[in-house]
C-alpha atoms as a PDB file:
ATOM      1  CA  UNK A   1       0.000   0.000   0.000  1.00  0.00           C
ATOM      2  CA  UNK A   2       0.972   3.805  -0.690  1.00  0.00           C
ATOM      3  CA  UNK A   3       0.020   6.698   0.911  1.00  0.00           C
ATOM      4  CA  UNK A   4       0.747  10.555   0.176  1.00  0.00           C
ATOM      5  CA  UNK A   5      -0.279  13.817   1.721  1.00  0.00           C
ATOM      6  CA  UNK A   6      -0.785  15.792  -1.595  1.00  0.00           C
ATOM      7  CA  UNK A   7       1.752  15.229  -4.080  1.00  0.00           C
ATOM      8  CA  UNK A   8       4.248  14.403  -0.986  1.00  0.00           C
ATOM      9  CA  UNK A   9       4.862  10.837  -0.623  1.00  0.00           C
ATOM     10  CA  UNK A  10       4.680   9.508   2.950  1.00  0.00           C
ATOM     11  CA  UNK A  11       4.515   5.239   2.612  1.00  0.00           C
ATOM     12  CA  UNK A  12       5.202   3.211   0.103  1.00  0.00           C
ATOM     13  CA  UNK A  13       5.526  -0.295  -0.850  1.00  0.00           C
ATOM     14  CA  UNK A  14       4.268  -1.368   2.635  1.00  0.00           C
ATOM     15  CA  UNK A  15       3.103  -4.890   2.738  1.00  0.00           C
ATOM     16  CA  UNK A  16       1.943  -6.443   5.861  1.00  0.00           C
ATOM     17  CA  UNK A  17       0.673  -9.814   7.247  1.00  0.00           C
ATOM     18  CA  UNK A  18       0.054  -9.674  10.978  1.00  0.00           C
ATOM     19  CA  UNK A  19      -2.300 -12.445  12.298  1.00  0.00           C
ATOM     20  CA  UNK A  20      -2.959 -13.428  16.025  1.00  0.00           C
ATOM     21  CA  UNK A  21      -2.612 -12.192  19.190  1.00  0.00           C
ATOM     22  CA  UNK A  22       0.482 -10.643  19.694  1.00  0.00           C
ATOM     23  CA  UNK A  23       2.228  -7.263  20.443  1.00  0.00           C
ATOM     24  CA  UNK A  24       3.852  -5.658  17.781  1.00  0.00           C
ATOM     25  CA  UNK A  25       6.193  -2.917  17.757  1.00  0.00           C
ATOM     26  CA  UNK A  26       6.615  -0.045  14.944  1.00  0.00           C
ATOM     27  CA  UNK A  27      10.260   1.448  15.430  1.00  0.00           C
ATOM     28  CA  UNK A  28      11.877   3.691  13.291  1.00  0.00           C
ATOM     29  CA  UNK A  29      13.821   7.031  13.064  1.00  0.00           C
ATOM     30  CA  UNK A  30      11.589  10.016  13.234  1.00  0.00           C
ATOM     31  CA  UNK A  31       9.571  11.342  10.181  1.00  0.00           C
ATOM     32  CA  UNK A  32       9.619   7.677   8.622  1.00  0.00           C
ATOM     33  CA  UNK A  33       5.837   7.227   8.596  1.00  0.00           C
ATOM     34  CA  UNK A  34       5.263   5.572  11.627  1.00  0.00           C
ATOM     35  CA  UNK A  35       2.317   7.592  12.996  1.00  0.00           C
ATOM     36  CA  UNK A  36       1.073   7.946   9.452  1.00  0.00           C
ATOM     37  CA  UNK A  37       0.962   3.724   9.230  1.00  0.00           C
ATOM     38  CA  UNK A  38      -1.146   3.235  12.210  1.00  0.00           C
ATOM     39  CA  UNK A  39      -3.456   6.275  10.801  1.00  0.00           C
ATOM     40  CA  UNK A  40      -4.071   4.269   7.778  1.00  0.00           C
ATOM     41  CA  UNK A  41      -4.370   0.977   9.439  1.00  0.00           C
ATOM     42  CA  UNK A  42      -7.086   2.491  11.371  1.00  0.00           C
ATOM     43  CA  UNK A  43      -9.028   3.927   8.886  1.00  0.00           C
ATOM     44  CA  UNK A  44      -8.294   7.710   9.540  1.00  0.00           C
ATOM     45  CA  UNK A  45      -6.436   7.852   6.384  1.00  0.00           C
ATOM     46  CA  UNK A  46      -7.254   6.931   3.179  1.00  0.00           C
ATOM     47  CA  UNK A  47      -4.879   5.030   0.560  1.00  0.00           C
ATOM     48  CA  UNK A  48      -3.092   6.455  -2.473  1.00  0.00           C
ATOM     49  CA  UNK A  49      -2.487   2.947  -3.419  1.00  0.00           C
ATOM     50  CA  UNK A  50      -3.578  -1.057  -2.114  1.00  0.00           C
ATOM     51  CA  UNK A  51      -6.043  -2.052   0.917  1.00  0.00           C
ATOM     52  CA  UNK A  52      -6.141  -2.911   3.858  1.00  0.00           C
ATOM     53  CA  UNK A  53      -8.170  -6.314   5.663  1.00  0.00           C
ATOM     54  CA  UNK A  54      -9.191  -7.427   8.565  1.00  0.00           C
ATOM     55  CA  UNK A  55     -10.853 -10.425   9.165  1.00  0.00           C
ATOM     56  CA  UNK A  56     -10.984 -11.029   5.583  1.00  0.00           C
ATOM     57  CA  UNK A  57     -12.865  -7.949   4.791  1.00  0.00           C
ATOM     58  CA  UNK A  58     -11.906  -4.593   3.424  1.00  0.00           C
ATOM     59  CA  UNK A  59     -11.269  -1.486   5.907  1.00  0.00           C
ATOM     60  CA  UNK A  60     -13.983   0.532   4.063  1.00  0.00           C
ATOM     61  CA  UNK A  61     -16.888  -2.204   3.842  1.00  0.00           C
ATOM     62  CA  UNK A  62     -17.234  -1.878   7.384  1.00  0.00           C
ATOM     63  CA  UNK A  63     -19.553   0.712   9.198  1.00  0.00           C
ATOM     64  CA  UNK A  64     -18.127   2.945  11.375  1.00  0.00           C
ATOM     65  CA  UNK A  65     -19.620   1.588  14.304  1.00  0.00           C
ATOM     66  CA  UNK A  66     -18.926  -1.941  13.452  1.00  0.00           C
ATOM     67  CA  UNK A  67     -14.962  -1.224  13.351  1.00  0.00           C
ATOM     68  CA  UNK A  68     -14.986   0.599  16.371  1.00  0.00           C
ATOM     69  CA  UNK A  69     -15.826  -2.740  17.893  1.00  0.00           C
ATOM     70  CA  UNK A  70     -12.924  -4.134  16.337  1.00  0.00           C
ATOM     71  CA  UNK A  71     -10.031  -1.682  16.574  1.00  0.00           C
ATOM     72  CA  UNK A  72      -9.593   0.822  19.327  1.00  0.00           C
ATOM     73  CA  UNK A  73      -6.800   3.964  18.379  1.00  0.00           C
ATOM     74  CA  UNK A  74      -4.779   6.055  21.410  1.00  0.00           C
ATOM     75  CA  UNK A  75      -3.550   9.050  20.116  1.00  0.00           C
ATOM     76  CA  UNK A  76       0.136  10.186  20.685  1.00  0.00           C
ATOM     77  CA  UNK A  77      -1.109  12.495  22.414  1.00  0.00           C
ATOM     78  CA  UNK A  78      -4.925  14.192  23.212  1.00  0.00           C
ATOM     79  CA  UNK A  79      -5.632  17.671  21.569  1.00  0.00           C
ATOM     80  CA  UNK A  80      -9.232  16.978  22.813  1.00  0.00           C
ATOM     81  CA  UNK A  81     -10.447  18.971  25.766  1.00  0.00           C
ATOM     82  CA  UNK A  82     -12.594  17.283  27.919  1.00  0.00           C
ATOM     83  CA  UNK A  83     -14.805  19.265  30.429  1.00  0.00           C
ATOM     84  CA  UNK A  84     -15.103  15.421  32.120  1.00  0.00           C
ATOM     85  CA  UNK A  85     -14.215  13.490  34.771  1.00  0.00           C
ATOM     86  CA  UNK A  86     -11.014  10.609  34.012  1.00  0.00           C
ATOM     87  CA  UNK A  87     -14.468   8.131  35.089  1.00  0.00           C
ATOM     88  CA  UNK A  88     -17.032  10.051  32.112  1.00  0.00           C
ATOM     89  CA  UNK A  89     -13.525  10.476  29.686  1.00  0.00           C
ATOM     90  CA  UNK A  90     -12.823   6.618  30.041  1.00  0.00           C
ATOM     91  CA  UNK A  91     -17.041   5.881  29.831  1.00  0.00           C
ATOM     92  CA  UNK A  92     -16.580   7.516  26.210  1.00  0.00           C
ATOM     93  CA  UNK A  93     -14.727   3.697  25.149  1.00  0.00           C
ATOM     94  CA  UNK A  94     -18.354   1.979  26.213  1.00  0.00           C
ATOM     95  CA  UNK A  95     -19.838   4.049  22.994  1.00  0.00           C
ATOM     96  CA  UNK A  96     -19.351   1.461  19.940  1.00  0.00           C
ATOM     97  CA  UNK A  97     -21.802  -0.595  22.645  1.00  0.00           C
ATOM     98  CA  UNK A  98     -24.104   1.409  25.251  1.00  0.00           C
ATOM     99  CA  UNK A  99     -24.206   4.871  23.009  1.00  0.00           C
ATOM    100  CA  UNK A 100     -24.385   7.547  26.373  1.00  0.00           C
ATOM    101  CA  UNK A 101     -26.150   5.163  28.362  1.00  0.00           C
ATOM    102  CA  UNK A 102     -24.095   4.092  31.187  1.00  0.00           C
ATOM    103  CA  UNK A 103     -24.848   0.680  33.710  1.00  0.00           C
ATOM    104  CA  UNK A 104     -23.158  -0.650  36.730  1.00  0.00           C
ATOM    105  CA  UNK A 105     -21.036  -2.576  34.953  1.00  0.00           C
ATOM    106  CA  UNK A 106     -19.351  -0.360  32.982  1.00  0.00           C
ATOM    107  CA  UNK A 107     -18.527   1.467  35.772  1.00  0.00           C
ATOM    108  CA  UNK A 108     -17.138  -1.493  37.084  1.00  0.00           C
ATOM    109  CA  UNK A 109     -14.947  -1.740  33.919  1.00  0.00           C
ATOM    110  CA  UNK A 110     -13.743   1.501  34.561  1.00  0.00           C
ATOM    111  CA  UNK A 111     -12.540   1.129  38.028  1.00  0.00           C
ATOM    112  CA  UNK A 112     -10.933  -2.160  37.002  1.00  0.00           C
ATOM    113  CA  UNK A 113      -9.045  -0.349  34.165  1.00  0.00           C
ATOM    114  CA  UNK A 114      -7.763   2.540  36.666  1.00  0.00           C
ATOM    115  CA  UNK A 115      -7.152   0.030  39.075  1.00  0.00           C
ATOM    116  CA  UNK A 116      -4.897  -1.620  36.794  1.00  0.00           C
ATOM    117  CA  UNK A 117      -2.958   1.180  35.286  1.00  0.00           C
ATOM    118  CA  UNK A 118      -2.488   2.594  38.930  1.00  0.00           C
ATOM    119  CA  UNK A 119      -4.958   5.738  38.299  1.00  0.00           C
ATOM    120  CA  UNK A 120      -7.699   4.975  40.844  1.00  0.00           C
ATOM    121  CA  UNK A 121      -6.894   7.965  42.644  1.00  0.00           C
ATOM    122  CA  UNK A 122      -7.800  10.287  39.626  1.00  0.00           C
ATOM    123  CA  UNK A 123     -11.521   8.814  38.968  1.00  0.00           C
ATOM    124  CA  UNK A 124     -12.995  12.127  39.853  1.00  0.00           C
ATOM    125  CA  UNK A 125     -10.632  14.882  38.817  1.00  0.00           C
ATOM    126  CA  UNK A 126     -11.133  16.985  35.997  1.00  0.00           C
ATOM    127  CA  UNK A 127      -9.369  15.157  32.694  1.00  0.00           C
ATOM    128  CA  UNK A 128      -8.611  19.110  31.537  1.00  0.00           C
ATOM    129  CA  UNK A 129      -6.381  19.345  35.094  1.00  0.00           C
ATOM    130  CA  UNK A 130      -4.076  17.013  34.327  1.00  0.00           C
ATOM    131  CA  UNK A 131      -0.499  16.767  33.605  1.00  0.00           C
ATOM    132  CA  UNK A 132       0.401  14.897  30.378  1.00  0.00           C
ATOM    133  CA  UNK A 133       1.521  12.123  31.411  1.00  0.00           C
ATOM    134  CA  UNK A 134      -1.534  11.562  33.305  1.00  0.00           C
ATOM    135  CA  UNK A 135      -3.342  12.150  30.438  1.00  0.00           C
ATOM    136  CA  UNK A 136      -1.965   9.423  28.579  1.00  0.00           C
ATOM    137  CA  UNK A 137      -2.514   7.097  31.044  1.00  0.00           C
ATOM    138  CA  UNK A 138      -6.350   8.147  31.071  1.00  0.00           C
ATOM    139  CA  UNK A 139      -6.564   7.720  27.014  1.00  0.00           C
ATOM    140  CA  UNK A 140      -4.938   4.495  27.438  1.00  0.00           C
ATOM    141  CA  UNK A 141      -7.414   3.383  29.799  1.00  0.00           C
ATOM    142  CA  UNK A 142     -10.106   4.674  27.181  1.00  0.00           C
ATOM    143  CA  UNK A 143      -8.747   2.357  24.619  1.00  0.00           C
ATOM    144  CA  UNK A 144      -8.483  -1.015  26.955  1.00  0.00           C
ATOM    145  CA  UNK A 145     -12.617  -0.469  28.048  1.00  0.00           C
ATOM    146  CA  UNK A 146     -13.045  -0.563  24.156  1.00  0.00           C
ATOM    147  CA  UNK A 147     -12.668  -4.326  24.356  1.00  0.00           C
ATOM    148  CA  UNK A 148     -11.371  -3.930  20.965  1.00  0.00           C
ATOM    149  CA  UNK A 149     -10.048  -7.588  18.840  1.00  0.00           C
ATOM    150  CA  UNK A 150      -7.604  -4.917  17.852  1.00  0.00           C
ATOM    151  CA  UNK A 151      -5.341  -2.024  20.080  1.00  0.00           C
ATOM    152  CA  UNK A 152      -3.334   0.758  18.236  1.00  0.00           C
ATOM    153  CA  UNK A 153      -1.587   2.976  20.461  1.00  0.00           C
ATOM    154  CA  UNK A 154       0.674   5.872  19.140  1.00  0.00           C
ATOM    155  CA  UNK A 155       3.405   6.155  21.509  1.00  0.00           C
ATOM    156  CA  UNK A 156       1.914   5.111  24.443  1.00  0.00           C
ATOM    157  CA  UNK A 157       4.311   5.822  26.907  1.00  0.00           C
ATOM    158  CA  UNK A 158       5.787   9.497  25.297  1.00  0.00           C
ATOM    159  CA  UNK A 159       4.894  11.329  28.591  1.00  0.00           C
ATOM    160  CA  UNK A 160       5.864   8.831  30.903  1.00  0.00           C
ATOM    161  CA  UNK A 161       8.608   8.234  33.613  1.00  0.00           C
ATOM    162  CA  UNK A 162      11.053   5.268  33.138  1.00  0.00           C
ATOM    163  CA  UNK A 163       9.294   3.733  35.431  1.00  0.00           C
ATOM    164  CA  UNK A 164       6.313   4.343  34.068  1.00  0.00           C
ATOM    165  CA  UNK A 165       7.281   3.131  30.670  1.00  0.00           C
ATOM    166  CA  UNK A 166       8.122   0.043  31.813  1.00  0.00           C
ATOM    167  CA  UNK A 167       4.534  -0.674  33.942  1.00  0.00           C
ATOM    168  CA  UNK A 168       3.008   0.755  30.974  1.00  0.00           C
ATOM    169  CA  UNK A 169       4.386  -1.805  28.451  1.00  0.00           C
ATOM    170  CA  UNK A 170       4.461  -4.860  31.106  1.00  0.00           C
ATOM    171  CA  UNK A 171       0.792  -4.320  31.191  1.00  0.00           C
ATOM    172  CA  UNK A 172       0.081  -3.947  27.729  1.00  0.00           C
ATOM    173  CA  UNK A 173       1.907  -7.224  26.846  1.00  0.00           C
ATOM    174  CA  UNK A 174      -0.115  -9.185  29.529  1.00  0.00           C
ATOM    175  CA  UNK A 175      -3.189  -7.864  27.842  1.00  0.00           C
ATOM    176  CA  UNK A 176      -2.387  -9.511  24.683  1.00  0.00           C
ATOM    177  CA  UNK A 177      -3.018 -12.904  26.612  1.00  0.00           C
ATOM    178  CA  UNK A 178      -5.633 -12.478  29.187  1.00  0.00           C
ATOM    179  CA  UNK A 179      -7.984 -11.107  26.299  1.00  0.00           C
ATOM    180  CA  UNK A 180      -6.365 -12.427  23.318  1.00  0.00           C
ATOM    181  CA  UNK A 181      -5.731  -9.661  21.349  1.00  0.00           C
ATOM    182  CA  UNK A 182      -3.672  -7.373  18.776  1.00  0.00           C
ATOM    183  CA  UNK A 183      -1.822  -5.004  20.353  1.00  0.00           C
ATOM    184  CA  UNK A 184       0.413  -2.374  17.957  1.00  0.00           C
ATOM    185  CA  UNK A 185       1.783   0.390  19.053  1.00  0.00           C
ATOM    186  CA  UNK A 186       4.733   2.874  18.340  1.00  0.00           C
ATOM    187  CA  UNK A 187       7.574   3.031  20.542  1.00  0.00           C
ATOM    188  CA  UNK A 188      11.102   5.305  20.200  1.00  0.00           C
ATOM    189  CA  UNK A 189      12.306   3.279  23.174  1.00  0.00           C
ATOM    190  CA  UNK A 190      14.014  -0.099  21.325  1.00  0.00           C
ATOM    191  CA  UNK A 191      15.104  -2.129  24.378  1.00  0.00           C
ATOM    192  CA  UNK A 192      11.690  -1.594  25.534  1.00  0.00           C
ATOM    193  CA  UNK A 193      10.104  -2.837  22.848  1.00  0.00           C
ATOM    194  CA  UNK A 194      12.617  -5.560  22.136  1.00  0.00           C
ATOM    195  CA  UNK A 195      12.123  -6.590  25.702  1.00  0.00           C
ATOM    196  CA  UNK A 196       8.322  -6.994  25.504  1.00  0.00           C
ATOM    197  CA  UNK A 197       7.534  -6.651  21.684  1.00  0.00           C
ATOM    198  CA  UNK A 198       6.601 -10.429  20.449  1.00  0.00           C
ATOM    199  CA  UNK A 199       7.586  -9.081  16.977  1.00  0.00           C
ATOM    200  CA  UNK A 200       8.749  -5.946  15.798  1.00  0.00           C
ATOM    201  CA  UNK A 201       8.663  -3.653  12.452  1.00  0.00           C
ATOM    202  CA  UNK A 202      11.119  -1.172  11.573  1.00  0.00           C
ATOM    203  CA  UNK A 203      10.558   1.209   9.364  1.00  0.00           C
ATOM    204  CA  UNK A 204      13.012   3.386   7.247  1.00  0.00           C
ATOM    205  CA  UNK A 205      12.568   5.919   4.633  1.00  0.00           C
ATOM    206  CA  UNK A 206       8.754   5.124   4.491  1.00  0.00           C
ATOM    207  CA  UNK A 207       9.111   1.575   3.838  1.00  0.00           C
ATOM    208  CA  UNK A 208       9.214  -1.625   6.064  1.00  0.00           C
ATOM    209  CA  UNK A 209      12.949  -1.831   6.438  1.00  0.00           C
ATOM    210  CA  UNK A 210      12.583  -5.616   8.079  1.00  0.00           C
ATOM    211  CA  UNK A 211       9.623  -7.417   9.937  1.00  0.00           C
ATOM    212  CA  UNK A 212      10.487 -10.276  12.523  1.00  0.00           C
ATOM    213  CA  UNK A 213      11.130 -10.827  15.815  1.00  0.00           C
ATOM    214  CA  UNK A 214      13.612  -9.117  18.267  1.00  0.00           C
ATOM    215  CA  UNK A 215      16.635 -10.735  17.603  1.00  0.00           C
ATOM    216  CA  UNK A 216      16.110 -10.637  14.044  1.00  0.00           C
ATOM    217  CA  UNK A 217      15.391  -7.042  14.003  1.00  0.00           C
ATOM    218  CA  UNK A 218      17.219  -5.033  16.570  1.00  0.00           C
ATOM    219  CA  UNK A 219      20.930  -5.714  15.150  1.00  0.00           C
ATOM    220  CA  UNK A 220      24.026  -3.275  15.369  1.00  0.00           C
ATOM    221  CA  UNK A 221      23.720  -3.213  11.230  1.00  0.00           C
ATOM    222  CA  UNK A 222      20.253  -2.490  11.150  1.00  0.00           C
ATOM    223  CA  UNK A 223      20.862   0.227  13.574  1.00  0.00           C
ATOM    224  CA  UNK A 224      23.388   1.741  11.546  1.00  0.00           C
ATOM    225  CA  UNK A 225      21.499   1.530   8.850  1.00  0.00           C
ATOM    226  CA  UNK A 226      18.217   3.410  10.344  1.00  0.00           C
ATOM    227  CA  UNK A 227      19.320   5.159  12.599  1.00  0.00           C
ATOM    228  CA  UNK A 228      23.152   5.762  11.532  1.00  0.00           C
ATOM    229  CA  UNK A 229      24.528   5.321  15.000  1.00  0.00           C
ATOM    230  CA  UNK A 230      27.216   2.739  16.171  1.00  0.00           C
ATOM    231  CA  UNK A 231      26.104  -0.139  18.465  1.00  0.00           C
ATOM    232  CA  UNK A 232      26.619  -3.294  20.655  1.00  0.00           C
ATOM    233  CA  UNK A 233      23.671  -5.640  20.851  1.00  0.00           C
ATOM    234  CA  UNK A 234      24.659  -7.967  23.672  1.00  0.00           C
ATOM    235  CA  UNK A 235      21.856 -10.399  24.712  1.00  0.00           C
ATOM    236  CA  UNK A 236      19.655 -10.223  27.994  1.00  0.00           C
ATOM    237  CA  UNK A 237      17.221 -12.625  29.108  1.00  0.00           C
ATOM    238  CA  UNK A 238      17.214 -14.165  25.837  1.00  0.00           C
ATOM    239  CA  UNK A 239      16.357 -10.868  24.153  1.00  0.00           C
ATOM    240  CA  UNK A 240      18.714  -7.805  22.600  1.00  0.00           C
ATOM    241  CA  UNK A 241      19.635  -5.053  24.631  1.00  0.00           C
ATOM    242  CA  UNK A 242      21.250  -1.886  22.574  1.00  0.00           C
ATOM    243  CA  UNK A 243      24.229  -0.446  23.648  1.00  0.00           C
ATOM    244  CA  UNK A 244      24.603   2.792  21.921  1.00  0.00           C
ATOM    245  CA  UNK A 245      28.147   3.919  20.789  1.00  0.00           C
ATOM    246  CA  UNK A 246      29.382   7.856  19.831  1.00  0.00           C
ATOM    247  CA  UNK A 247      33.015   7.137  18.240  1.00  0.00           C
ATOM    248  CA  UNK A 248      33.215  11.132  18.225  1.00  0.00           C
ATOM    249  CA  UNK A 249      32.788  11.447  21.881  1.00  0.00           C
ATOM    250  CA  UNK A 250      35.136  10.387  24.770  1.00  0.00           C
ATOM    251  CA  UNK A 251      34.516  11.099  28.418  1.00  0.00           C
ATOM    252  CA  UNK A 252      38.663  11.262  29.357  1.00  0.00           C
ATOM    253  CA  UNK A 253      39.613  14.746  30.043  1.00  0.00           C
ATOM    254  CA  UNK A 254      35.309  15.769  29.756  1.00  0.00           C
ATOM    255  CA  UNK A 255      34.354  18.858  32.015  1.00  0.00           C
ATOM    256  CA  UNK A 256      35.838  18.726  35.746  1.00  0.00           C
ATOM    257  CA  UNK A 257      33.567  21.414  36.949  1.00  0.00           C
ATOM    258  CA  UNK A 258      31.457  20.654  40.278  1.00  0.00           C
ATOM    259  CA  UNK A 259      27.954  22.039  40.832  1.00  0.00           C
ATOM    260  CA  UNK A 260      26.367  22.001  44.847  1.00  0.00           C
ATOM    261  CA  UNK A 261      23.920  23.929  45.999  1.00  0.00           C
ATOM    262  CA  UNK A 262      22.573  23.673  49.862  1.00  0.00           C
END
């Protein structure tokens, strides 16, 4: 498939064949298409070129309720101002089912999602008084009530803590087998995502540079080739771990100045 904004072209040549449930990865330098892939795999953008199935049936034969059922979509990040509680802002991932009409068990749902993504606490603030990476955590929670077949998330964990990152992820690839799902989502963080990815896709100049799993994927030439930095790929619990490597930089002799405060 091909897509273009105007005369500019974005994708090309992409050709994909992901079946099962299983959490993929999109990695790639930025400005590759990444966010642009997961717009058209959604339906929010249309093709230049090719189609796109699911469940043996084209994107655009299915109503727009109907595919909401099927594939839920978290933002990068929310532009959307909601004059909501986090509860009512997470209720809004019951629509493809109840419409506005809300029962006990969906609020059960919701506390169960909070609960899990440790955001319990924020049930009845204001969703337009938090921080961003609170925010995040609130549209993710959105996207898991969907009970979706299907979970795209664009960079999931950009406003988030180390820490946070981590939980984040860890939770998203437990997902995958408790409900037996698709999870895809973008991630800038490659140990991360070769840690908990089961496969991975790395794009490069708006193509799929390679498809497999972790090992196969995250190499010191395929970094160099992306990315164009130096690496050492050593392995860690049976997955790759990047070592990153600046041959113009050395730290003998670096700045010997001292900063304290009281």
């Amino acid at each position: 498939m091909d897509f273009s904004y105007g005369d500019f072209p974005i994708l090309h040549d992409i050709n994909l064949d992901m079946d099962g449930p299983q959490l993929i990865s999109i990695v790639g330098p930025n400005g590759v298409g990444k966010s642009t892939l997961v717009g058209c795999i959604c339906g929010l953008l249309k093709l230049n070129r090719g189609s796109i199935e699911i469940n043996g049936i084209q994107l655009e034969e299915y109503k727009s309720k109907e595919l909401s059922r099927i594939i839920g979509y978290v933002p990068c990040t929310s532009k959307d101002s909601f004059p909501l509680s986090v509860t009512d802002t997470v209720l809004m991932g019951k629509g493809p089912y109840n419409g506005w009409r809300t029962t006990d068990a969906d609020l059960k749902s919701v506390y169960k999602v909070l609960d899990l993504l440790g955001i319990r606490d924020l049930a009845l603030r204001n969703f337009d008084e938090l921080s961003a990476g609170q925010h995040q955590k609130v549209m993710l929670a959105r996207g898991i009530i969907q009970e979706t077949e299907i979970l795209i998330l664009d960079e999931p964990t950009a406003n988030l803590d180390i820490k946070h990152q981590l939980e984040v992820t860890r939770i998203l690839n437990k997902l995958v087998s408790e409900r037996d799902m698709m999870i895809i989502m973008i991630n800038h963080d490659l140990n991360i995502a070769a840690r908990y990815s089961d496969n991975i896709i790395m794009l490069n100049n708006g193509t799929v540079h390679k498809i497999g799993k972790p090992a196969d994927v995250i190499t010191a030439e395929d970094l160099r080739t992306v990315y164009g930095v130096e690496s050492e790929i050593v392995e860690r619990g049976g997955r790759p771990y990047v070592i990153l490597d600046d041959p113009d930089y050395s730290d003998i002799g670096a700045h010997q100045g001292t900063l304290s405060g009281q």
